[in-house]
Protein backbone atom coordinates (compact mmCIF):
# COMPACT_ATOMS: atom_id res chain seq x y z
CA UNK A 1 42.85 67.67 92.03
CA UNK A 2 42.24 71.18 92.38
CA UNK A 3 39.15 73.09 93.27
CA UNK A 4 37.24 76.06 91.66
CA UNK A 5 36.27 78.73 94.95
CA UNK A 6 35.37 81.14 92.09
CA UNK A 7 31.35 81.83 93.44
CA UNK A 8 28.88 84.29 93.24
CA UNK A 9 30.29 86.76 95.39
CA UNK A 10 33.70 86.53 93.60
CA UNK A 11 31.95 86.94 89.72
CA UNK A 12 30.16 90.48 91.33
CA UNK A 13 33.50 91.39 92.53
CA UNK A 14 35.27 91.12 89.49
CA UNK A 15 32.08 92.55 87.61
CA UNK A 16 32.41 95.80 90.00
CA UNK A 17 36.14 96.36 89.31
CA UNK A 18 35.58 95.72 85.56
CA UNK A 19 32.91 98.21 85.41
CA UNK A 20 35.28 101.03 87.42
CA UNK A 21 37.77 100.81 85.30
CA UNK A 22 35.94 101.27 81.95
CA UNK A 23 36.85 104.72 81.50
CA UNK A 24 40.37 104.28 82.37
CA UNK A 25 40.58 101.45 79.50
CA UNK A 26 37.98 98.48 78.90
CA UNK A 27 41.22 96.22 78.56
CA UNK A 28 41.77 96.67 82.33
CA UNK A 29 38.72 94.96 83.41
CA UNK A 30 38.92 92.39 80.64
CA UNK A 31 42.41 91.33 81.70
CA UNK A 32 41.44 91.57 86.00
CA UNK A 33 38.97 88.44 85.01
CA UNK A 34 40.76 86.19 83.46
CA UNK A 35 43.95 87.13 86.22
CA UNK A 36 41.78 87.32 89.31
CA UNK A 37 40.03 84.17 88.33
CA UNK A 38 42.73 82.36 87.26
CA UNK A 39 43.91 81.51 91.29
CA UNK A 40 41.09 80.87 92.77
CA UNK A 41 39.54 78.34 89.87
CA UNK A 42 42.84 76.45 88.44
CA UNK A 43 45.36 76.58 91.37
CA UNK A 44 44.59 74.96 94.91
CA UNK A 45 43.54 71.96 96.06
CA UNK A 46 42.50 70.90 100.20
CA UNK A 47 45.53 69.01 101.54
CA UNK A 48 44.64 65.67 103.87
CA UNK A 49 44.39 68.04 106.95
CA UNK A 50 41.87 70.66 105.40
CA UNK A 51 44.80 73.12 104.79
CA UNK A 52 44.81 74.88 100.95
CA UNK A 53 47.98 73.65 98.58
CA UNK A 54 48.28 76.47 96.26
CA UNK A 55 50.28 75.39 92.92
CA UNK A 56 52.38 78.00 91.64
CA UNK A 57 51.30 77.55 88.03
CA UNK A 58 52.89 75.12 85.60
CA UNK A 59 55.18 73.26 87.96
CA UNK A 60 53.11 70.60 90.83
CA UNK A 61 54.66 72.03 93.86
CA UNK A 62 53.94 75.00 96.55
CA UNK A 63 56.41 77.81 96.73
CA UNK A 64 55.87 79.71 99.74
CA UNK A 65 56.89 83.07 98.11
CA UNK A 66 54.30 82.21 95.32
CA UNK A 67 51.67 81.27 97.48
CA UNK A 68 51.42 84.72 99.67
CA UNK A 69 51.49 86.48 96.24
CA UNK A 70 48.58 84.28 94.86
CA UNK A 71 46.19 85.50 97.38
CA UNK A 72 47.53 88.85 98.96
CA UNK A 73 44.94 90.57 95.99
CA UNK A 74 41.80 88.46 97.38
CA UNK A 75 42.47 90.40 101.03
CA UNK A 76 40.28 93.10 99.44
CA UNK A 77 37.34 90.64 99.14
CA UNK A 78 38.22 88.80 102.50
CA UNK A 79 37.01 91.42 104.74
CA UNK A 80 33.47 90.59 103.19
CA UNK A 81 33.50 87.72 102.32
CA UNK A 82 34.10 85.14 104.73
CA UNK A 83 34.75 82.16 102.50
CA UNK A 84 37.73 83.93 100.92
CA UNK A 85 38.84 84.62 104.37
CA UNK A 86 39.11 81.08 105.34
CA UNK A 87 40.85 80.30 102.48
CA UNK A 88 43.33 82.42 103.02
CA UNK A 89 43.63 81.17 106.36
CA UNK A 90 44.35 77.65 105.47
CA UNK A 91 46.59 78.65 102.80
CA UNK A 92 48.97 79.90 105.57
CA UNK A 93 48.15 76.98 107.65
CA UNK A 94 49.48 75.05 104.83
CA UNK A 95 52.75 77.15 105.11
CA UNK A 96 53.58 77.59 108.28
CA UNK A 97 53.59 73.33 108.39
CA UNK A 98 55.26 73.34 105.67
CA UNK A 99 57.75 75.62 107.54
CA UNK A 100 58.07 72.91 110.52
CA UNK A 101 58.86 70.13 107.66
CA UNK A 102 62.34 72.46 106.62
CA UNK A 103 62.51 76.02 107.17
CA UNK A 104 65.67 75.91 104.52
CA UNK A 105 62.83 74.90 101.97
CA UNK A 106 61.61 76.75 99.59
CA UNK A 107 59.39 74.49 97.35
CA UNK A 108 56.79 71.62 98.64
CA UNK A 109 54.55 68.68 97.45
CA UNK A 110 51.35 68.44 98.61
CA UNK A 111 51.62 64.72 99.87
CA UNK A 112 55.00 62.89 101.30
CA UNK A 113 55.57 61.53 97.42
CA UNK A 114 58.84 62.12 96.69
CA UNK A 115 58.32 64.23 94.01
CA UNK A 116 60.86 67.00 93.24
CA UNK A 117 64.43 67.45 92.64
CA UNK A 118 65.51 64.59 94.91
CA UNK A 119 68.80 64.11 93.48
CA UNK A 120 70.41 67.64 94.77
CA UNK A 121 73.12 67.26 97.38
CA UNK A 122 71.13 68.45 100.17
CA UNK A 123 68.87 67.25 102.68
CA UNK A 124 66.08 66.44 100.58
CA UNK A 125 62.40 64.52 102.13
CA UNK A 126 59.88 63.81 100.30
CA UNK A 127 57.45 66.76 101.29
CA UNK A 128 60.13 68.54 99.49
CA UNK A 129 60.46 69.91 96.21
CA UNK A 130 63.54 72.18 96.15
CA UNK A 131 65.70 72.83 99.31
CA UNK A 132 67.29 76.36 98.07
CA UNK A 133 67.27 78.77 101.22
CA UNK A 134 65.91 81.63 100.16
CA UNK A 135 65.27 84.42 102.90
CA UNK A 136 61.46 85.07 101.82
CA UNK A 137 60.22 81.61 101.63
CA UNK A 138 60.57 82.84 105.61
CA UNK A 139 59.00 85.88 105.08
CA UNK A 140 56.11 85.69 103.18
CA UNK A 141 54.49 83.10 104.90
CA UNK A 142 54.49 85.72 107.94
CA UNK A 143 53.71 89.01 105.73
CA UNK A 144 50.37 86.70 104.92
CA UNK A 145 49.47 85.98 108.18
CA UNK A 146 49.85 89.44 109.68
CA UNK A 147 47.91 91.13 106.40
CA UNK A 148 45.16 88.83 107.15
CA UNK A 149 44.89 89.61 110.44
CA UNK A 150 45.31 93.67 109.52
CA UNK A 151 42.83 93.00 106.80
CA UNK A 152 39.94 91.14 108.62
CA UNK A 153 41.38 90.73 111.99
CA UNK A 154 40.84 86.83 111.64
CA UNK A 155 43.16 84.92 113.94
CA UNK A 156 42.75 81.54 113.52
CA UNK A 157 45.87 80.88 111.87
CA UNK A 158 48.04 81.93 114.91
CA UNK A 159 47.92 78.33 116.13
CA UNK A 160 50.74 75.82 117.28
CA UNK A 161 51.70 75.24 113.74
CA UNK A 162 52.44 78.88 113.53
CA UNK A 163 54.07 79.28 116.68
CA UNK A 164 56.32 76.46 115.78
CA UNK A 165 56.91 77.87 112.88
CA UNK A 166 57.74 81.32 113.88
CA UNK A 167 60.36 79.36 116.42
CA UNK A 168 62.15 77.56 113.36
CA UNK A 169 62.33 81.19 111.71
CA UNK A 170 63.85 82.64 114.14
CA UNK A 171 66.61 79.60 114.98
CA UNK A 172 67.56 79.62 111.19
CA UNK A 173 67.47 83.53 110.91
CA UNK A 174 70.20 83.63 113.45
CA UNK A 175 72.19 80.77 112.63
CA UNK A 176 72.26 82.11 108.94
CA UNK A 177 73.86 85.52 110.53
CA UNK A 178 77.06 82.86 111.15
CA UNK A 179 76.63 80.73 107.84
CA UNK A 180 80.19 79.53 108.09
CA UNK A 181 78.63 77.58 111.38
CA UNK A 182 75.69 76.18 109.09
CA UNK A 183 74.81 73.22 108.16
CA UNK A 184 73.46 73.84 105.16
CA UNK A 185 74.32 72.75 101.76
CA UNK A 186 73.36 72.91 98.48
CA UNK A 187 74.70 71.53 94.80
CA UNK A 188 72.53 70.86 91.98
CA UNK A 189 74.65 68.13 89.89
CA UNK A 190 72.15 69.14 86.66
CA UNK A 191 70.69 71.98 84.86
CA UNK A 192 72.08 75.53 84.74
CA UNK A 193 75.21 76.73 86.88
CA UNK A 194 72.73 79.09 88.47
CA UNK A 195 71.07 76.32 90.53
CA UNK A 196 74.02 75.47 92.68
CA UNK A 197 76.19 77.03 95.10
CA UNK A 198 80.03 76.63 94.71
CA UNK A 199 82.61 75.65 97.55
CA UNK A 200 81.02 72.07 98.02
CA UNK A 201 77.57 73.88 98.67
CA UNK A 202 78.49 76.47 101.14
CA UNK A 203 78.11 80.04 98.54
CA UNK A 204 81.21 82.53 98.21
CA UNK A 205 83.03 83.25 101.24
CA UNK A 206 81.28 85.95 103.77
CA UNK A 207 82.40 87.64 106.47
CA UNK A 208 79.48 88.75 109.80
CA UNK A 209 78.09 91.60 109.05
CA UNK A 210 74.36 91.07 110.75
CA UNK A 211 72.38 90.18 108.04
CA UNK A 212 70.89 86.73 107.06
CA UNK A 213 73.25 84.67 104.38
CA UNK A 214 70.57 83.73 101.27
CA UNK A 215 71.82 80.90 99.03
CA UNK A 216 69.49 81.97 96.62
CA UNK A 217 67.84 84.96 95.18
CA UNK A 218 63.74 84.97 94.84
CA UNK A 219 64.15 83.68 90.93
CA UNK A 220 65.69 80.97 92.30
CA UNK A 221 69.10 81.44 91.23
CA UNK A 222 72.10 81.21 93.55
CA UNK A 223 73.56 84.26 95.10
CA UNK A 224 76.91 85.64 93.79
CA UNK A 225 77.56 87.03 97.22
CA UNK A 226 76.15 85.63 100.40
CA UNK A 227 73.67 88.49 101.61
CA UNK A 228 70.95 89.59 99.54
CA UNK A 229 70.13 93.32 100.69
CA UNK A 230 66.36 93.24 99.51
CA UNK A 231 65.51 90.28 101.27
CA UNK A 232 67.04 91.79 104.57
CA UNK A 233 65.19 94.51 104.45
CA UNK A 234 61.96 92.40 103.97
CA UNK A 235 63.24 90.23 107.40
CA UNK A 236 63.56 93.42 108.49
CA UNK A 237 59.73 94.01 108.72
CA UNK A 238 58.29 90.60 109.11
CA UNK A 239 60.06 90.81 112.10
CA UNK A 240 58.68 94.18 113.17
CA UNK A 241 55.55 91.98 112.38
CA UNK A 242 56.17 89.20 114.69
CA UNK A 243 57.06 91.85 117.48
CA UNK A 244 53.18 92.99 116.87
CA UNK A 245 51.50 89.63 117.07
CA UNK A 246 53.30 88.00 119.80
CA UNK A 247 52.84 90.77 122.00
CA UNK A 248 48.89 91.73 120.89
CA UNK A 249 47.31 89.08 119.65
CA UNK A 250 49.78 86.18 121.62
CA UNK A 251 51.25 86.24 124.54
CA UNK A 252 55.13 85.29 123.63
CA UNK A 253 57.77 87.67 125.47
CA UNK A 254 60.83 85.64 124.61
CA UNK A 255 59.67 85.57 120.83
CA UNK A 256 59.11 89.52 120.71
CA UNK A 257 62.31 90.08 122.38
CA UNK A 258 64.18 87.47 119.77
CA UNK A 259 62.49 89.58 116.85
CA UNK A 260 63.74 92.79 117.79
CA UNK A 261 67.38 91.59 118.52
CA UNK A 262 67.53 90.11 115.02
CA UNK A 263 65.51 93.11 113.51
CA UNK A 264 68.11 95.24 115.13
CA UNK A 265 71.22 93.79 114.06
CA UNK A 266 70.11 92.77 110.35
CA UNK A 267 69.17 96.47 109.95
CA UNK A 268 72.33 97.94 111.32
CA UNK A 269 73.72 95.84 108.72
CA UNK A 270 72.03 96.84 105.60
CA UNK A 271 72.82 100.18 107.17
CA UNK A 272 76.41 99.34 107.58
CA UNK A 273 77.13 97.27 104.70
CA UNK A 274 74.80 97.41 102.15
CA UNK A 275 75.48 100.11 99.93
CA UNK A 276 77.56 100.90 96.89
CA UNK A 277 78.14 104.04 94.37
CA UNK A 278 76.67 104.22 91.06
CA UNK A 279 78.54 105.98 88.29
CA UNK A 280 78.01 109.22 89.62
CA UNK A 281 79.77 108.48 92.83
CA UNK A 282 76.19 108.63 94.89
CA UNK A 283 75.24 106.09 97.91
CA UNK A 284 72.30 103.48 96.37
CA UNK A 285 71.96 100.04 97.85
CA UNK A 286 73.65 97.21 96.59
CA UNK A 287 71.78 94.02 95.39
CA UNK A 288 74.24 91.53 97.18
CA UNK A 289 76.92 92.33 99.19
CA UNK A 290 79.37 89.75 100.71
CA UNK A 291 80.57 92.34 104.05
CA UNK A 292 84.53 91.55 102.55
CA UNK A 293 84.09 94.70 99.89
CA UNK A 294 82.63 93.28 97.31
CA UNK A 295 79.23 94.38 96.15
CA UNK A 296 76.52 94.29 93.04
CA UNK A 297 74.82 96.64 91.66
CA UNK A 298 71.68 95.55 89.73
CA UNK A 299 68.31 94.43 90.46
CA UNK A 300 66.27 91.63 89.59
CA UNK A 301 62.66 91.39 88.60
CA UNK A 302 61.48 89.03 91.45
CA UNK A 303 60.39 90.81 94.58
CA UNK A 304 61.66 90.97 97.12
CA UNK A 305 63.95 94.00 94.86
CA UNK A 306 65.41 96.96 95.73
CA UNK A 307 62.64 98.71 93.63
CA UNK A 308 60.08 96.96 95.83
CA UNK A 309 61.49 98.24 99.72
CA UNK A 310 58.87 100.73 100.27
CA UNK A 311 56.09 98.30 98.88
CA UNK A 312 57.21 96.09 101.32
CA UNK A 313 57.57 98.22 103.87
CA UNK A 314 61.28 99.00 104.83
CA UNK A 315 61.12 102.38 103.94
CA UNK A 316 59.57 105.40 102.69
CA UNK A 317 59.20 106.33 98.82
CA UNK A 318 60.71 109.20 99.60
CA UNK A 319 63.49 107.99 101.18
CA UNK A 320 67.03 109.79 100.22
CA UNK A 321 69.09 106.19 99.73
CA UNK A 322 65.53 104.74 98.38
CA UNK A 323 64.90 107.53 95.39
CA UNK A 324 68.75 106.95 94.36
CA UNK A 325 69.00 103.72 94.03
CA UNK A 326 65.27 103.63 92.63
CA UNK A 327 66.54 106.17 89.30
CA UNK A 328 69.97 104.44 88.84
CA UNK A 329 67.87 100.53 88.46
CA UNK A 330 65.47 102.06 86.29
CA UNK A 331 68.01 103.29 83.67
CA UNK A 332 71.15 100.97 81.99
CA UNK A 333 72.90 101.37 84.76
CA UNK A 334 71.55 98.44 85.98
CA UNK A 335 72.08 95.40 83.57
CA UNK A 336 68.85 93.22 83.98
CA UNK A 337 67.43 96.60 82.41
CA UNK A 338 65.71 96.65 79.07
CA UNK A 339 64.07 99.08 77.00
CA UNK A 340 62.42 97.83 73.18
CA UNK A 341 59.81 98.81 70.69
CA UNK A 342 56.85 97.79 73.51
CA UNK A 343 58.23 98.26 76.58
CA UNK A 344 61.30 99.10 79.10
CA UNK A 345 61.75 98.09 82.55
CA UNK A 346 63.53 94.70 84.55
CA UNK A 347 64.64 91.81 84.17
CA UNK A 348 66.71 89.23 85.65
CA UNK A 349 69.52 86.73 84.70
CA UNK A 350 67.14 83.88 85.43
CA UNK A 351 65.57 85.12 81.63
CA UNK A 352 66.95 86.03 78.40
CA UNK A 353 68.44 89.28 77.82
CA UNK A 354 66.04 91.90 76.59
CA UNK A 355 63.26 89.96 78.52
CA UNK A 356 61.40 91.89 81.27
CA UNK A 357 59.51 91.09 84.03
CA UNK A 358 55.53 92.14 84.53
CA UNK A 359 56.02 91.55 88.03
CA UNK A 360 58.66 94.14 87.53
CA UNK A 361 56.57 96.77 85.67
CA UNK A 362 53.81 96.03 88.88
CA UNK A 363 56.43 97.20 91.31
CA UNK A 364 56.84 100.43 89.09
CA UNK A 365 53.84 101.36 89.52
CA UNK A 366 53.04 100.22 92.63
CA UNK A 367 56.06 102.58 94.54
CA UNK A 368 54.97 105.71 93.18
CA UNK A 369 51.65 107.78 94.40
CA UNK A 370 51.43 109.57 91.21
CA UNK A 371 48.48 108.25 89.07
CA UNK A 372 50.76 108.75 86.29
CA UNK A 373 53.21 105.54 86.00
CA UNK A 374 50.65 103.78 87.63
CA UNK A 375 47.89 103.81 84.78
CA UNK A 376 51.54 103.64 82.30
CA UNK A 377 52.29 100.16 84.03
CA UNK A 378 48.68 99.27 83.37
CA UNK A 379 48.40 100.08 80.22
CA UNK A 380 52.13 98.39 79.42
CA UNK A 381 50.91 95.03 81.21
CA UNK A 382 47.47 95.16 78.96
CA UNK A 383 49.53 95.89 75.53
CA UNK A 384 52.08 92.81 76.33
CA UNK A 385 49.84 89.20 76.79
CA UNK A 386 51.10 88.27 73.87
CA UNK A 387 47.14 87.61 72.84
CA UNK A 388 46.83 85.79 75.78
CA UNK A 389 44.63 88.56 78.35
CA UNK A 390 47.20 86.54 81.15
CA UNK A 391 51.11 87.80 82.55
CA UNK A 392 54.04 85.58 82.23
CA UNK A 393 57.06 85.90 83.68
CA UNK A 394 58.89 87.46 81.44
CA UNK A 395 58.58 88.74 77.87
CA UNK A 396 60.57 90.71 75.06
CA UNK A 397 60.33 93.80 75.00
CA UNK A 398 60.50 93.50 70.84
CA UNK A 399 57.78 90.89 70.69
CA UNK A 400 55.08 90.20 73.36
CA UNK A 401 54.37 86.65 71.69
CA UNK A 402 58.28 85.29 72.75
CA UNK A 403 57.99 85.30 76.41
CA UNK A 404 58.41 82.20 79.22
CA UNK A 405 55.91 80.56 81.46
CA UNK A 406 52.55 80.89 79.92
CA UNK A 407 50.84 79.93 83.47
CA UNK A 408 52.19 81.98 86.31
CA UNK A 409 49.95 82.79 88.74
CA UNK A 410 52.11 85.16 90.77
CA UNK A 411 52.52 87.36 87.92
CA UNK A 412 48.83 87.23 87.40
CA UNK A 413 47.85 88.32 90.58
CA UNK A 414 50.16 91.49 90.97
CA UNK A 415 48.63 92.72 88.17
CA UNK A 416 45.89 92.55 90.14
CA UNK A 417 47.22 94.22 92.86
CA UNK A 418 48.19 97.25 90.85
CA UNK A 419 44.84 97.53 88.84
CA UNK A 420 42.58 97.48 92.36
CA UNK A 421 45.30 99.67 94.28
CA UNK A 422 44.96 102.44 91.27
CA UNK A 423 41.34 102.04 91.79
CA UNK A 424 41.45 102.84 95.56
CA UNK A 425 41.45 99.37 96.78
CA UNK A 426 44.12 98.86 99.13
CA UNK A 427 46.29 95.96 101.20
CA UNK A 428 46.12 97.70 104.96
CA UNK A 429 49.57 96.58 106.48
C-alpha cells in the first residue's frame, strides 16, 4: 500500500514553480503538478525495514534506474525540506540492499514473494523481478546517493548496506570486463526476441576491450553487441563518484583505488573502441560496440544515451566527439529517429516506429545552455499528453492520443527536471 508524502511544503513548492512559469506558458505549471505530484502521492510505499519501495508506475516492482529518476527532481526541495530529504535517503537505502540481494538485477519486489518473471533461465529469488544486467541499475543507485549528499550534504545513507553494496559493484564491474569468465546467464523462453540473449544466455561474442559487457540496454532490451558505450561512460563517473566519497566522507583506500583502476581502463576503452563514422566519414560514438569491429550507430530514447553524456557527466557539451555524434542522432541518420505532424526527436526499438520518447525530448533540452530548445522541448512535452497533463513513454509523433504506458513515473519526473532547470533550479553534481 503506498503512501501520499505530498504535504504542505510540497503544494507551496509546486504553487511557486507554477506561478514562475506563467509567462513562459500557463501549461507549464499546470502539467509540473500533476507530474511532480504524481511520485510522491501514487508511487512508494515503507518496506518492513523503514526503507522507501518506489514503484515504477504500472508494473509492482522497483527498478533501480527508475527509482533514482523518480526523485532526482525532489533534490531541489530536499535541501529545505527535511522530510523530502529522508525520503530520499531511504529510497537509496532500499537500493543499495537491493544491490546486496543480486547486483546482476535490475528489477525488485518489495517483499520475498516470488513475484516476477520467475520462469527466465537465470538465477532468479524471489526478491527478484527481472535478472537482466544492465550497467545502470549499478549506477544510478550511486549517482543518487552522491547527488544527495552534493545536494544537502546528508550522509546517512553511506552505511554498511552501502558499503556492501559499493563492494558487489565493483566485483561485478570487473568480472563483466572478462564476460566470457561470467557466470551469468540470461534466456527469456516467452515474449519478444528482445528479452533474451542468444548463445545459451551468454550475448554475441566479445572480445576485452576494458569496458563493462551489458546484457541489456536501459529499455530493457538485449544488447546486439556486448558493450553499451553510453552506459560506460555513465560507470565512468559514478566511479569518479565513489573515488570522492570513500576518500571524504569514508575512509576506504582499497575501494578508491579499485574505482580509479576500473574508471581508468573502461575509459581508455570507450576511447579506444567506441567510435564509428557516420555518413560523412566523421568520428561519433557508437551505441554498442562488440571490440571485434563491429559497431552501431543509433541511439535509443532511454538514458543512459549518447545524447545524454554531458547530462550525466562524461563530458562537456562542447565536446568535439560529443557535438558530432549529438547532430548525426538528431537527424535520420540515426534510425530510432522520428519526425511527424507534432513532433521529431527519439525513439527506440523497444516502441513502435514513428513513436518517440519524452524522456528523449527532456535530454534535448536538457544538453544545450541555450534557452532556445529548452523552452521548444517544453512546449513539445505540453502539446503531446494526449489530454492527459502526464508523459508516457512513448508517443506518435502523428497522434499524441496513440502512445504506450499511460503511468510512467520516470518520464514524469524528467519533465520535471527540465521545466525547474529552465527556471534556474538546478541538480548540483
Amino acid at each position: 500500500m503506498t503512501t501520499n508524502y505530498v504535504d504542505d511544503q510540497v503544494t507551496a513548492f509546486v504553487a511557486k514553480i507554477s506561478q514562475l512559469s506563467q509567462d513562459l506558458d500557463p501549461r507549464y505549471g499546470q502539467v509540473f503538478q500533476q507530474t511532480f505530484l504524481n511520485t510522491l502521492a501514487t508511487t512508494i510505499s515503507d518496506d518492513a525495514a523503514g526503507r522507501a519501495f518506489i514503484l515504477t508506475g504500472d508494473i509492482p516492482a522497483m527498478w533501480q534506474r527508475d527509482s533514482t529518476a523518480q526523485v532526482r527532481p525532489y533534490l531541489v526541495l530536499a535541501r529545505e525540506h527535511p522530510g523530502i530529504a529522508d525520503l530520499i535517503t531511504r529510497v537509496v537505502q532500499r537500493q543499495f540492499f537491493n544491490m546486496t540481494l543480486d547486483p546482476y538485477a535490475n528489477a525488485f519486489n518489495e517483499t520475498a514473494n516470488g513475484q516476477g518473471h520467475q520462469s527466465d533461465q537465470t538465477e532468479m529469488g524471489p526478491w527478484i523481478w527481472e535478472r537482466k544486467f544492465e550497467i545502470d541499475s549499478l549506477c544510478y543507485p550511486v549517482q543518487l546517493a552522491y547527488l544527495l549528499y552534493r545536494n544537502t550534504g546528508v550522509t546517512e545513507q553511506f552505511d554498511a548496506t552501502f558499503v556492501n553494496g559499493v563492494r558487489a559493484l565493483l566485483r561485478t564491474f570487473a568480472v563483466e570486463q572478462h564476460h566470457d569468465r561470467s557466470p551469468y546467464r540470461f534466456v527469456r523462453t516467452k515474449d519478444r526476441p528482445e528479452d533474451s540473449l542468444v548463445r545459451d544466455g551468454r550475448g554475441t561474442p566479445v572480445a576485452e576491450t576494458g569496458m563493462i559487457w551489458s546484457g541489456f540496454r536501459p529499455s530493457d532490451d538485449a544488447c546486439e553487441y556486448g558493450y553499451l558505450v553510453p552506459a560506460n561512460m555513465f560507470a565512468v563517473v559514478i566511479l569518479g563518484y565513489l573515488q570522492e566519497i570513500f576518500s571524504s566522507v569514508l575512509d576506504e583506500p582499497t575501494i578508491v583505488a579499485t574505482a580509479k583502476k576500473l574508471q581508468q581502463e573502461i575509459r581508455t576503452g570507450i576511447e579506444t573502441y567506441g567510435y564509428t563514422q557516420n555518413a560523412n566519414g566523421e568520428q561519433v560514438y557508437a551505441y554498442e560496440v562488440d571490440g571485434l569491429g563491429h559497431a552501431k550507430l543509433m541511439d535509443d530514447g532511454n538514458v543512459p544515451s549518447l545524447l545524454s553524456a554531458p547530462y550525466l557527466g562524461y563530458c562537456d557539451l562542447f565536446d568535439d566527439n560529443y557535438m558530432r555524434t549529438r547532430q548525426t542522432l538528431l537527424s535520420p541518420e540515426n534510425p530510432y529517429y522520428y519526425s511527424g505532424k507534432l513532433a521529431a526527436g527519439q525513439g527506440s526499438p523497444h516502441t513502435p516506429v514513428n513513436y518517440i520518447w519524452p524522456i528523449a525530448i527532456v535530454m534535448e533540452g536538457l544538453t544545450t545552455r541555450a534557452a532556445g530548445p529548452q523552452l521548444q522541448a517544453l512546449q513539445t512535452l505540453v502539446q503531446t499528453t494526449g489530454g492527459t497533463d502526464l508523459m508516457h513513454e512513448s508517443f506518435d509523433v502523428n497522434d499524441d492520443r496513440r502512445f504506450t504506458r499511460e503511468w510512467f513515473s520516470w518520464a514524469n519526473m524528467m519533465y520535471c527536471e527540465l521545466l525547474l532547470t529552465t527556471l534556474g533550479f538546478k541538480i548540483e553534481r
